[in-house]
Protein backbone atom coordinates (compact mmCIF):
# COMPACT_ATOMS: atom_id res chain seq x y z
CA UNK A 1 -12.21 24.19 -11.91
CA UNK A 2 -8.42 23.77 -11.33
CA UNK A 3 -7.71 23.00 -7.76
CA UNK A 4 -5.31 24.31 -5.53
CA UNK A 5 -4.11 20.65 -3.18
CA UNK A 6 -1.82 20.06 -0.34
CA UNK A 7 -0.55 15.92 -0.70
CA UNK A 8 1.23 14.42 2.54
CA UNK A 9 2.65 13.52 4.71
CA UNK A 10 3.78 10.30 3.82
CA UNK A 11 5.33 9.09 0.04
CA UNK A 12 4.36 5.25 -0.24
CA UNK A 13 6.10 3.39 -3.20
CA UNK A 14 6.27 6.75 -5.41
CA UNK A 15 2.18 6.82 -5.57
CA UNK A 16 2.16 10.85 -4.41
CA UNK A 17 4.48 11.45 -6.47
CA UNK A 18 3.07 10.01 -9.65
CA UNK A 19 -0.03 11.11 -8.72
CA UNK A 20 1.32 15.20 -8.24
CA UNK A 21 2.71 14.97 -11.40
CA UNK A 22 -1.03 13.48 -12.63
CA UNK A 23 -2.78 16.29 -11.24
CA UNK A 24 0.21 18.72 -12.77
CA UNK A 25 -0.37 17.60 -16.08
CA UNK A 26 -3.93 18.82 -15.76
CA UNK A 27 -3.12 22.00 -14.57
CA UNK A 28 -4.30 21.85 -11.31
CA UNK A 29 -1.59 23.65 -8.12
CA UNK A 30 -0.10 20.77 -5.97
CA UNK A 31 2.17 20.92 -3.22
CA UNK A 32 3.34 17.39 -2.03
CA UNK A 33 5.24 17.33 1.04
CA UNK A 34 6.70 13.54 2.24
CA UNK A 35 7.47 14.25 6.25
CA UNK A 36 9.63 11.05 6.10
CA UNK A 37 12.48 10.47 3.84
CA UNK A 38 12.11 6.94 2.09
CA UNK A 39 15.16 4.50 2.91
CA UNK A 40 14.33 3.32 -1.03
CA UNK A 41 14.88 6.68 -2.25
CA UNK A 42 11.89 7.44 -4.55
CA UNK A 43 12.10 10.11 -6.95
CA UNK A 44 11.18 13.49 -5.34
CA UNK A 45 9.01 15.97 -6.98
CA UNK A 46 10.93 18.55 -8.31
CA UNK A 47 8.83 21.46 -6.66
CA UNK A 48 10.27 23.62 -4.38
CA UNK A 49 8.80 23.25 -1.09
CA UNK A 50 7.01 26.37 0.79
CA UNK A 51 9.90 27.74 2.88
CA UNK A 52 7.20 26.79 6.14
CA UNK A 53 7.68 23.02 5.50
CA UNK A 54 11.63 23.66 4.33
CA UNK A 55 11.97 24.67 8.06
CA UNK A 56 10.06 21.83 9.77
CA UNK A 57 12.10 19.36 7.51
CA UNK A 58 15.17 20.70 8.41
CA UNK A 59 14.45 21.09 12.34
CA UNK A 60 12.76 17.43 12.13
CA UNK A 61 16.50 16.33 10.92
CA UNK A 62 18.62 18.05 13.31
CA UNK A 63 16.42 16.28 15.88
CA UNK A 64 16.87 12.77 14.04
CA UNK A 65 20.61 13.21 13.44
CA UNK A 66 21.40 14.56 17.16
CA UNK A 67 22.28 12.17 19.76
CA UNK A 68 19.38 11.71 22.78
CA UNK A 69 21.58 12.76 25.15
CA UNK A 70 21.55 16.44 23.55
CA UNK A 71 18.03 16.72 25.40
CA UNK A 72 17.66 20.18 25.97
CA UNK A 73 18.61 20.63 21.38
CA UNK A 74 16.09 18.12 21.30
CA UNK A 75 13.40 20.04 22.72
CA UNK A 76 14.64 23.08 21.12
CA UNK A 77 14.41 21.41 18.02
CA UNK A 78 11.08 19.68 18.50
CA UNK A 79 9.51 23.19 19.56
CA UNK A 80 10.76 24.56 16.67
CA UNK A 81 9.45 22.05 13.62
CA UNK A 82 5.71 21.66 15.30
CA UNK A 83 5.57 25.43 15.29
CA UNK A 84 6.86 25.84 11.50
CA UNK A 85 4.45 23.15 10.99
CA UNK A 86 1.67 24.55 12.52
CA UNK A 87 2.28 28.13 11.03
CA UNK A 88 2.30 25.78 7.50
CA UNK A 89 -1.02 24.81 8.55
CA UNK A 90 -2.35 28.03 8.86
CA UNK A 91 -1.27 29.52 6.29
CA UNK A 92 -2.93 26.26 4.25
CA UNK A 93 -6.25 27.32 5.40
CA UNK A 94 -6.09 29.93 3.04
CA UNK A 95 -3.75 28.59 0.72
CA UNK A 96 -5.53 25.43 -0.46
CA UNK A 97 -9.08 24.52 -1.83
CA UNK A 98 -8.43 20.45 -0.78
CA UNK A 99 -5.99 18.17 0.81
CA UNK A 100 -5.11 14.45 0.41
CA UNK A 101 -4.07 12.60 3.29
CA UNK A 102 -1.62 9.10 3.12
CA UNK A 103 -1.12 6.12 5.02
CA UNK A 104 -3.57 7.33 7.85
CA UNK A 105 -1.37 10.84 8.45
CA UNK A 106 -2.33 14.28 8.72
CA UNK A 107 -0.68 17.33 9.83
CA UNK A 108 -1.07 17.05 13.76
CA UNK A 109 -1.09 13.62 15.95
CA UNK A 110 -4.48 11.50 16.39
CA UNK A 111 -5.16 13.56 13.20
CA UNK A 112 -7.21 16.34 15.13
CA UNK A 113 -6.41 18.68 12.43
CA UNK A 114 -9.09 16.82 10.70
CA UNK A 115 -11.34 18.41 13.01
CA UNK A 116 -10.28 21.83 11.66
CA UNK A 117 -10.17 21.54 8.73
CA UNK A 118 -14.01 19.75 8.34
CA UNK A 119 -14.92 23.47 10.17
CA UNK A 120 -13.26 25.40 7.34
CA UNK A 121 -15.50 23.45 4.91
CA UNK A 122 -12.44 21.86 3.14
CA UNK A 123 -12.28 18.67 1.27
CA UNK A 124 -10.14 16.20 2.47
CA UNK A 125 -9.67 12.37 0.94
CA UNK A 126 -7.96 10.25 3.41
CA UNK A 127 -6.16 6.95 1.47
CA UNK A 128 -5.59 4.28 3.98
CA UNK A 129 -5.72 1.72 1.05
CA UNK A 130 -1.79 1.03 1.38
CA UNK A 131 -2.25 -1.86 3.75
CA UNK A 132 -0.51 -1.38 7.23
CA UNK A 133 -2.43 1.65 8.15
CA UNK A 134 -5.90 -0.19 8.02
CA UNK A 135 -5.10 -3.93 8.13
CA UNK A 136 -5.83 -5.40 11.47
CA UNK A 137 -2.32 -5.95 13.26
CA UNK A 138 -3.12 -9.57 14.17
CA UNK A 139 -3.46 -10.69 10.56
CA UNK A 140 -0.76 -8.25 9.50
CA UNK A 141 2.99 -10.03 8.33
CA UNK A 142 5.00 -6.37 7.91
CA UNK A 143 4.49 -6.59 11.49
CA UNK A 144 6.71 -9.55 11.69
CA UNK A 145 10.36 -9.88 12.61
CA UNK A 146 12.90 -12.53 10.95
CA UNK A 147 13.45 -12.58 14.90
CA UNK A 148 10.57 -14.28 16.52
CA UNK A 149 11.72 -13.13 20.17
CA UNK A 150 11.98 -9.32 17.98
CA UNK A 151 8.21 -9.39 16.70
CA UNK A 152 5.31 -7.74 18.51
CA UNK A 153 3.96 -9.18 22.01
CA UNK A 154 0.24 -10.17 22.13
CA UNK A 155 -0.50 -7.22 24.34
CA UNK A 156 1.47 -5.31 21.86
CA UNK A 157 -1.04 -6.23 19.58
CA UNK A 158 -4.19 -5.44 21.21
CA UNK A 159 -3.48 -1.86 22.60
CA UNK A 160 -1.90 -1.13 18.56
CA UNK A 161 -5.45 -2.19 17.31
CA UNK A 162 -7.76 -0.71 19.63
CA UNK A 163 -5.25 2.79 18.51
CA UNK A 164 -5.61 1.90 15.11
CA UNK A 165 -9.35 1.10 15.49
CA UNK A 166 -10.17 4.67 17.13
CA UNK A 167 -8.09 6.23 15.13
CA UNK A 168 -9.04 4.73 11.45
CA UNK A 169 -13.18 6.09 13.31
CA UNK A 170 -12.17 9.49 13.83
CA UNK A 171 -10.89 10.00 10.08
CA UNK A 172 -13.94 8.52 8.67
CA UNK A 173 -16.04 10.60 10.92
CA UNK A 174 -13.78 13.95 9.89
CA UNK A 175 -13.00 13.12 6.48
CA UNK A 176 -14.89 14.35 3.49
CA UNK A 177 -13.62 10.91 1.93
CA UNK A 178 -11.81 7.63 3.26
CA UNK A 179 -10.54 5.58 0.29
CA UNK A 180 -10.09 1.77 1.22
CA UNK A 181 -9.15 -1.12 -0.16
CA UNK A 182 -11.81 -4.25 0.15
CA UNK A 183 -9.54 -7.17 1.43
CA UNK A 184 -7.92 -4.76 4.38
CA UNK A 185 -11.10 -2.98 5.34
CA UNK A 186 -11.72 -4.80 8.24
CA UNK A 187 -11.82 -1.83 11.09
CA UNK A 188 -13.80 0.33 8.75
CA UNK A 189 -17.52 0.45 8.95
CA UNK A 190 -19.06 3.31 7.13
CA UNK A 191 -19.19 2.98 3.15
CA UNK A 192 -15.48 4.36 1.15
CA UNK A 193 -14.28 4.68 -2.18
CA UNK A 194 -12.72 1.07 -3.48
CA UNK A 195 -9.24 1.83 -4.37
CA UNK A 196 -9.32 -0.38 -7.48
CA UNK A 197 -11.17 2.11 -9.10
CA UNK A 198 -8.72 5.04 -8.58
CA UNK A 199 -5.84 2.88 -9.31
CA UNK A 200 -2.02 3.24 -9.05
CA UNK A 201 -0.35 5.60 -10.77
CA UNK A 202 2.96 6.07 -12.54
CA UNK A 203 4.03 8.59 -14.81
CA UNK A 204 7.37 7.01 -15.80
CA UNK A 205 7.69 7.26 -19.52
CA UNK A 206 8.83 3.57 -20.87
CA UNK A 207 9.32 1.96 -23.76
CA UNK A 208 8.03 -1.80 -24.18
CA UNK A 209 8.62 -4.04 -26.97
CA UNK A 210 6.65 -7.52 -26.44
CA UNK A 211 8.83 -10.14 -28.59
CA UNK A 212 9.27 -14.12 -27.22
CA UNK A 213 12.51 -14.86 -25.44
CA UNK A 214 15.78 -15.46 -27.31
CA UNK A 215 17.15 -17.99 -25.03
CA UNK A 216 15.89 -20.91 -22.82
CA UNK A 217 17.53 -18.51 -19.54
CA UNK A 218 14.83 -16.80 -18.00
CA UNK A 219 15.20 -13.68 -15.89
CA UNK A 220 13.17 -13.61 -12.93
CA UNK A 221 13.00 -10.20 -10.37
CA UNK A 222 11.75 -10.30 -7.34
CA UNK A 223 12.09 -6.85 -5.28
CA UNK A 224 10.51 -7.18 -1.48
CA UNK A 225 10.08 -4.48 0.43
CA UNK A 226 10.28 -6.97 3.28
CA UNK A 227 11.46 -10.21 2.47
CA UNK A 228 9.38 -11.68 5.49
CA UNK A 229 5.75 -10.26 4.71
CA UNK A 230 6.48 -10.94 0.91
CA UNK A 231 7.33 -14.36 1.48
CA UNK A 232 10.73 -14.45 0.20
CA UNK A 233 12.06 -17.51 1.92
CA UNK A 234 9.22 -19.50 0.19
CA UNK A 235 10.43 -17.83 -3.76
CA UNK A 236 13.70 -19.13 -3.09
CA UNK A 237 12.96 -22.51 -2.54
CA UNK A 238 10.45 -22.12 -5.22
CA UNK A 239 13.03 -21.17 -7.96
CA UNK A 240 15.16 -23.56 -6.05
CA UNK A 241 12.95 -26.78 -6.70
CA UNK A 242 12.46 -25.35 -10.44
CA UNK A 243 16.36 -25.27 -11.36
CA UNK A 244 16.65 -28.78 -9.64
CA UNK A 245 13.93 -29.95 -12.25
CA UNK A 246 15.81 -28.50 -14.67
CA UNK A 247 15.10 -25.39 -15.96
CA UNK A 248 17.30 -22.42 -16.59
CA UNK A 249 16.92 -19.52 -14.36
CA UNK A 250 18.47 -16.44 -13.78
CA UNK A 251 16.97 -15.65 -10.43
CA UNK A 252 17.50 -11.89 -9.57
CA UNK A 253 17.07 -10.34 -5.98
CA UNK A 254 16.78 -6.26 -5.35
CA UNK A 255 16.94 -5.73 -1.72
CA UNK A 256 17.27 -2.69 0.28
CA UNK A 257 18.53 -0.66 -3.23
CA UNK A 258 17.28 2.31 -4.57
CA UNK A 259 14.24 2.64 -6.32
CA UNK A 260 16.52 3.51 -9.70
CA UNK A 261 18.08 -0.41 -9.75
CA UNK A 262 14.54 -1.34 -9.07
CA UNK A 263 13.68 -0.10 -12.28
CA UNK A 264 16.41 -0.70 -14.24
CA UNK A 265 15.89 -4.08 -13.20
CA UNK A 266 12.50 -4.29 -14.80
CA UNK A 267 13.46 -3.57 -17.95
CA UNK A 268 15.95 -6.43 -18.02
CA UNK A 269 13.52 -9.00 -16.77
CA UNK A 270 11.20 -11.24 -18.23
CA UNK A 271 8.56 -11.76 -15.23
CA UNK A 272 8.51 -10.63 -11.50
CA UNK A 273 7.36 -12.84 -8.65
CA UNK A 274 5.78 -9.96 -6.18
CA UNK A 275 4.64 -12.08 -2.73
CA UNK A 276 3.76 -14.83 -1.50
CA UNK A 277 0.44 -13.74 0.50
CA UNK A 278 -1.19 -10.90 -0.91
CA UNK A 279 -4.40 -8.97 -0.80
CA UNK A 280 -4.32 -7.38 -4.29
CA UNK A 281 -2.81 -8.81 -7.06
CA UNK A 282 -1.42 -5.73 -8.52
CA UNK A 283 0.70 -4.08 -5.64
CA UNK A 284 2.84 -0.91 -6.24
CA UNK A 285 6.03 -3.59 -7.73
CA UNK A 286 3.43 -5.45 -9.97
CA UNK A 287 2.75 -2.25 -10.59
CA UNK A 288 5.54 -0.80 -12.32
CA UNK A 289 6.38 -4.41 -13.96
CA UNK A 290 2.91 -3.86 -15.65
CA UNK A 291 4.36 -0.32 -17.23
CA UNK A 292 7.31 -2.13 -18.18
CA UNK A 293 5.07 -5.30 -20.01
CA UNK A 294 6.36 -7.63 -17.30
CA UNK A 295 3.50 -9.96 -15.60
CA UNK A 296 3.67 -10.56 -12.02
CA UNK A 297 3.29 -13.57 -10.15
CA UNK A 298 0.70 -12.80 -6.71
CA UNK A 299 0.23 -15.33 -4.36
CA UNK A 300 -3.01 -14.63 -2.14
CA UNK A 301 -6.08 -16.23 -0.15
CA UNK A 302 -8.48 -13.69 -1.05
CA UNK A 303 -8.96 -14.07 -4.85
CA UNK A 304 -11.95 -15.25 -5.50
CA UNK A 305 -13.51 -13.04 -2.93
CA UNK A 306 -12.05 -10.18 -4.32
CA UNK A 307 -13.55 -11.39 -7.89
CA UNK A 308 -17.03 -11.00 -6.26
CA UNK A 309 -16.46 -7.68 -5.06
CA UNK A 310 -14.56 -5.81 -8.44
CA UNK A 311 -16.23 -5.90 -12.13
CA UNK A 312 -13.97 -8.24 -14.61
CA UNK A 313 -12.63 -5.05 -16.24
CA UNK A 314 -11.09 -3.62 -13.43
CA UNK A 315 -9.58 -6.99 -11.93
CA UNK A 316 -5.66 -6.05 -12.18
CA UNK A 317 -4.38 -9.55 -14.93
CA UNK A 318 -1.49 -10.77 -12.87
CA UNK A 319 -0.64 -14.42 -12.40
CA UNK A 320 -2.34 -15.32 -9.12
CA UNK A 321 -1.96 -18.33 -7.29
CA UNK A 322 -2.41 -19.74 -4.19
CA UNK A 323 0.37 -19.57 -2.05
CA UNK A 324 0.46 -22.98 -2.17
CA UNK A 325 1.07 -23.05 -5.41
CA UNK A 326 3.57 -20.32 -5.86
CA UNK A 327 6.18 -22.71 -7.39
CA UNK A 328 3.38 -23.80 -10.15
CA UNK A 329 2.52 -20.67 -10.97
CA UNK A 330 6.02 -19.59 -11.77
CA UNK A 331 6.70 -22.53 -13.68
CA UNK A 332 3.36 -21.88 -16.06
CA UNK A 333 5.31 -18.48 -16.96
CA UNK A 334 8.99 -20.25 -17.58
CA UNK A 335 7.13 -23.62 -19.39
CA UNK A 336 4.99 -21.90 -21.48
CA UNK A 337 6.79 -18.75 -23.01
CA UNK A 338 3.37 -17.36 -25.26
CA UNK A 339 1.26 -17.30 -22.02
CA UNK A 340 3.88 -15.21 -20.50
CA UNK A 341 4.23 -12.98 -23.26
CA UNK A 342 0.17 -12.83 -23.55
CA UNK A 343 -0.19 -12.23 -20.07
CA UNK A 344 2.93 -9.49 -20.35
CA UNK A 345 0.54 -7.67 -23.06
CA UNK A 346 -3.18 -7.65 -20.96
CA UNK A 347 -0.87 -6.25 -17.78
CA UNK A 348 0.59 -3.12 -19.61
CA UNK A 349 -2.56 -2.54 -21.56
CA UNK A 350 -4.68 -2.78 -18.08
CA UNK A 351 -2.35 -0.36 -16.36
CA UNK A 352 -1.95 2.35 -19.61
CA UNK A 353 -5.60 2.15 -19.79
CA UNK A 354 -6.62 2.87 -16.23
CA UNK A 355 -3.64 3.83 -14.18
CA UNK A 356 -1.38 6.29 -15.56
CA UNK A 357 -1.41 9.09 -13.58
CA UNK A 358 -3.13 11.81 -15.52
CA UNK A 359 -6.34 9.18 -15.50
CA UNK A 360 -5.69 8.42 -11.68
CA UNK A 361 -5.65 12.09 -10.88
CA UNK A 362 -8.62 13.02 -12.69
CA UNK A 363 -10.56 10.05 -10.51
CA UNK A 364 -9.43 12.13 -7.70
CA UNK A 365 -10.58 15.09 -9.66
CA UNK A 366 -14.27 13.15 -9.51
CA UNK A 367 -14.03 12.76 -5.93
CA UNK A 368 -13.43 16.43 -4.89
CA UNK A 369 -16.19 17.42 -7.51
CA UNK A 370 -19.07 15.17 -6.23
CA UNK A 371 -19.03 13.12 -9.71
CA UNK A 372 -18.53 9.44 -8.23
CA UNK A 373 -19.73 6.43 -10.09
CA UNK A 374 -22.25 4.16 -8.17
CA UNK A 375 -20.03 0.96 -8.58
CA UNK A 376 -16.90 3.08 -6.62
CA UNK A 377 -18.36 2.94 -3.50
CA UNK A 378 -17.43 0.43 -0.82
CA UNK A 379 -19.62 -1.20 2.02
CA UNK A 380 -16.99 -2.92 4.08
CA UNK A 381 -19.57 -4.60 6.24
CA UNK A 382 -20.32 -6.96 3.38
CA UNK A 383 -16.31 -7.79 3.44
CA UNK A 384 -15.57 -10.76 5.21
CA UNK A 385 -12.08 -11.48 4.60
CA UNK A 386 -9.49 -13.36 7.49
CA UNK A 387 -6.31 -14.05 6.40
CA UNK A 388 -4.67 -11.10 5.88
CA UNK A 389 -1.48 -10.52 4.28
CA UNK A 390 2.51 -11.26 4.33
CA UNK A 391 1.94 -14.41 6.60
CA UNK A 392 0.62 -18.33 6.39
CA UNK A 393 -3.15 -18.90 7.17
CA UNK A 394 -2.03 -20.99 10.45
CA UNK A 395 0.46 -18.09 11.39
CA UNK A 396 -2.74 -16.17 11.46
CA UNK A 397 -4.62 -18.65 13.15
CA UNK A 398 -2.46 -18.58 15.87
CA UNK A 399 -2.00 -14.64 15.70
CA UNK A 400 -5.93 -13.90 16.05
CA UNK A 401 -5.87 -17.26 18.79
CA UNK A 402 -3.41 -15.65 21.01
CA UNK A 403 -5.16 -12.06 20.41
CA UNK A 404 -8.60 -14.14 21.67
CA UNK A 405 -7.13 -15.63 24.29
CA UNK A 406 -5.51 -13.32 25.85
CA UNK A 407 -7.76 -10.17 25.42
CA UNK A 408 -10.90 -12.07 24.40
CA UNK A 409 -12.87 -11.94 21.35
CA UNK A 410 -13.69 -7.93 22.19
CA UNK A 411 -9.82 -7.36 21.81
CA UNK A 412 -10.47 -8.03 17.71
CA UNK A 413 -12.25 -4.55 17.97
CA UNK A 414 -15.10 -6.29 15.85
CA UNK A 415 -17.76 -5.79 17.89
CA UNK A 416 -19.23 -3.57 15.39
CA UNK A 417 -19.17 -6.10 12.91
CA UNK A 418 -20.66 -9.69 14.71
CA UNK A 419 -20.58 -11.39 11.52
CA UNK A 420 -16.75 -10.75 10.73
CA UNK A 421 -16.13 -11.08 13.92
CA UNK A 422 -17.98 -14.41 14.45
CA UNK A 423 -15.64 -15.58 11.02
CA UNK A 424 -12.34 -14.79 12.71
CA UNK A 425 -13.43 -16.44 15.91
CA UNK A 426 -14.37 -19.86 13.39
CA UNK A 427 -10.69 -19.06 11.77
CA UNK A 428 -8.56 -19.41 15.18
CA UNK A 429 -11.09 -22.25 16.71
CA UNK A 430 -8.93 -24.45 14.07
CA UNK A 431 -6.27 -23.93 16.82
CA UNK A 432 -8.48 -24.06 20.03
CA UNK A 433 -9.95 -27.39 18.92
C-alpha cells in the first residue's frame, strides 16, 4: 500500500526531512510542513506546500515580525493563521491516510486534535524521542542558561513538568503510536516503540574514503547546538590539557552557523567530540559524522544501562566515555590513529546499514502496517535512569533536591512509577545528607 502522510510540525536536526525524502523514495505521498523556521537553517524539502499551510506560514510571520504594540494586526493576524490552519486540518481528514507528529506537537494546542483524529480512525505516530519534549525538566541541561540568575526557577520547574507530564499522558492515550527513547522515558508509562530501532535518518549522498592521517595535526569538530547542555566548556579544557601535553591539534568550533558549514566541516575532519553528558551515543551530529566515516566521541552516565536494554547490533559504535573521562577518550582517538580509523569504518557501516532514510522510512512503513518486531517495543517502567542529560550528576542532584524540597517528592510527577521515583529520591539524598 503506498500511503498518503502529513509530517509536522516541528523539523529537529533535518530528521523530517531525511525521513520525507525516505518515504519519497518509496513512493509513498508526503507532505512535511516545519511550523517553525530553524535558526540552523536545515535544508527544506523541496515540495511545494498546500496553499492552506502557505497562508498560516505567512500570517504566523507577519505576527512574529510586527511589533507588540500593533495589537489589534496582531489579533488580526493570529485569527487569521489558526483559521488557515484549521481549514488545513480539515481538509487533512480527507486528504491523508496517516500523520507523524514531532517533538510532542500536533496541529492544535494541548494536542486535542489528537482526539479527532483517533475518531476518524487515523494512524498517528507521535516521536517524542528527541529529548526535551519527554525528558523530565529537572534533569534536563538545554534548560540551562550560561546565566545562572537567567535559568528556570524551581517553581518554574514543577508547574513545566506536571504540563509536560499531562500532556506527554494525553498523546499516549490518543496516539495510535508514541515512539520513545529508553534513557528519557521517564514520564511515560504505557509500553512505545524504542527509537533505536527506527533510527536516524539522512539521505545526504557522501563520499568516504577511510585512509590513515597524513600528518601528526589532527582535526577535531565539535558543533553544539548549545554549548552549555553539550558540555562545551569542559571540550575546551579537554583539548586544552591535550595540546599542553603535547599533541598537535587543530581544534575546530561551528557555532550558531548554518547547517551547510556544519557539513562541510565534516568532511574536513578527522573525529567529532559530540557532548559531554549524553543519553545516546549517536545523536543527530554523531549522526551525520557517521555518514561522513567520522567517529564521535559521547560522553554519558547511562551506558551500560542502555547496553542492557538494546541488542549488540543495534548499539550505535561511537567512542563513549564517561564524562569524566572525556579528555581520555579523545586522546585514545589522537594517540592511536588505527583505532580511530577502525572505529571511523564500524560508524559509517552501522549507520548505511540501518539508518539511511529509505530503511528508516520503511520502519515507519512497519509501524502504520501492524508489522512490528517483538524486540521494538519499549516498557519504560523497567527504565530506571537519573541523570539525565547536558548537565553534571551533582547539578542534577541539586536540580531534583530543590524540585523535592520545595514541591515534595509528588512534584517529580513519579507517583506512577514508586520505584523510579524512590531512585531519584536516593539520587538527591546525596545532597540532603
Amino acid at each position: 500500500m503506498k500511503y498518503k502522510i502529513f509530517i509536522g510540525m516541528r523539523e529537529i536536526a533535518g530528521y523530517y526531512t531525511n525521513l520525507s525524502k525516505g518515504f519519497r523514495a518509496k513512493g509513498h505521498d508526503v507532505t512535511l510542513f516545519d511550523s517553525v523556521p530553524h535558526p540552523f537553517q536545515y535544508e527544506r524539502d523541496a515540495e511545494t506546500l498546500p496553499p492552506l499551510l502557505k497562508a498560516y506560514s505567512y500570517f504566523a510571520g507577519l505576527r512574529s515580525q510586527r511589533p507588540k504594540k500593533f495589537m489589534m494586526r496582531q489579533i488580526v493576524y493570529l485569527i487569521a493563521s489558526y483559521v488557515s490552519k484549521g481549514l488545513f486540518f480539515l481538509y487533512s481528514l480527507f486528504r491523508y491516510d496517516a500523520y507523524i507528529f514531532s517533538f510532542g506537537t500536533s496541529f492544535f494546542p494541548k494536542n486535542f486534535d489528537l482526539l479527532i483524529l483517533k475518531i476518524f480512525r487515523k494512524k498517528v505516530i507521535c516521536n517524542i524521542a528527541h529529548g526535551s519534549e519527554a525528558r523530565p525538566i529537572y534533569i534536563n541541561g538545554a534548560y540551562r542558561h550560561p546565566d545562572p540568575q537567567s535559568s528556570l526557577s524551581t517553581q518554574r520547574i514543577i508547574q513545566d513538568s506536571s504540563r509536560m507530564k499531562h500532556k506527554i499522558k494525553f498523546i499516549e492515550r490518543h496516539a495510535s503510536l508514541v515512539i520513545a527513547a529508553p534513557l528519557s522515558s521517564q514520564f511515560i508509562k504505557g509500553k512505545v516503540i524504542n527509537s533505536f530501532f527506527l533510527g536516524i535518518p539522512f539521505s545526504k549522498k557522501t563520499t568516504v574514503c577511510f585512509k590513515n592521517r597524513k600528518t601528526d595535526i589532527v582535526r577535531i569538530l565539535h558543533s553544539p547546538s548549545h554549548p552549555v547542555a553539550k558540555g562545551t566548556h569542559l571540550i575546551r579544557q579537554a583539548i586544552t590539557a591535550l595540546r599542553n601535553r603535547g599533541y598537535a591539534i587543530d581544534y575546530v568550533e561551528v557555532i550558531g552557523q548554518p547547517h551547510d558549514v556544519v557539513l562541510k566541516e565534516l568532511e574536513r575532519c578527522d573525529f567529532v567530540v559530540d557532548q559531554v553528558y549524553s543519553d545516546t551515543p549517536m545523536a543527530g551530529f554523531a549522526t551525520e559524522a557517521a555518514f561522513y566515516g567520522k567517529p564521535a566521541v559521547v560522553g554519558g552516565y547511562g551506558w551500560a544501562m542502555l547496553k542492557n536494554i538494546l541488542p549488540p547490533h543495534i548499539f550505535p559504535p561511537s567512542q563513549i566515555c564517561h564524562p569524566d573521562t572525556i579528555e581520555e577518550a579523545i586522546e585514545q582517538l589522537i594517540a592511536n590513529p588505527d583505532y580511530c580509523l577502525e572505529l571511523s569504518k564500524r560508524a559509517h557501516e552501522f549507520v548505511t546499514a540501518h539508518w539511511r532514510a529509505e530503511l528508516v522510512a520503511e520502519n515507519y512503513i512497519r509501524l502504520l502496517e501492524g508489522n512490528i518486531l517483538d524486540e521494538w517495543w519499549l516498557d519504560p517502567n523497567t527504565v530506571v535512569y537519573v541523570n539525565g542529560m547536558g548537565l553534571s550528576e551533582r547539578d542534577a542532584q541539586n536540580l531534583v533536591a530543590e524540585v523535592v524540597r520545595y514541591g515534595g517528592a509528588s512534584a517529580l510527577q513519579l507517583d506512577d512509577k514508586p520505584q523510579l521515583k524512590q531512585k531519584f529520591l536516593e539520587f538527591a539524598n546525596i545532597i540532603f545528607g
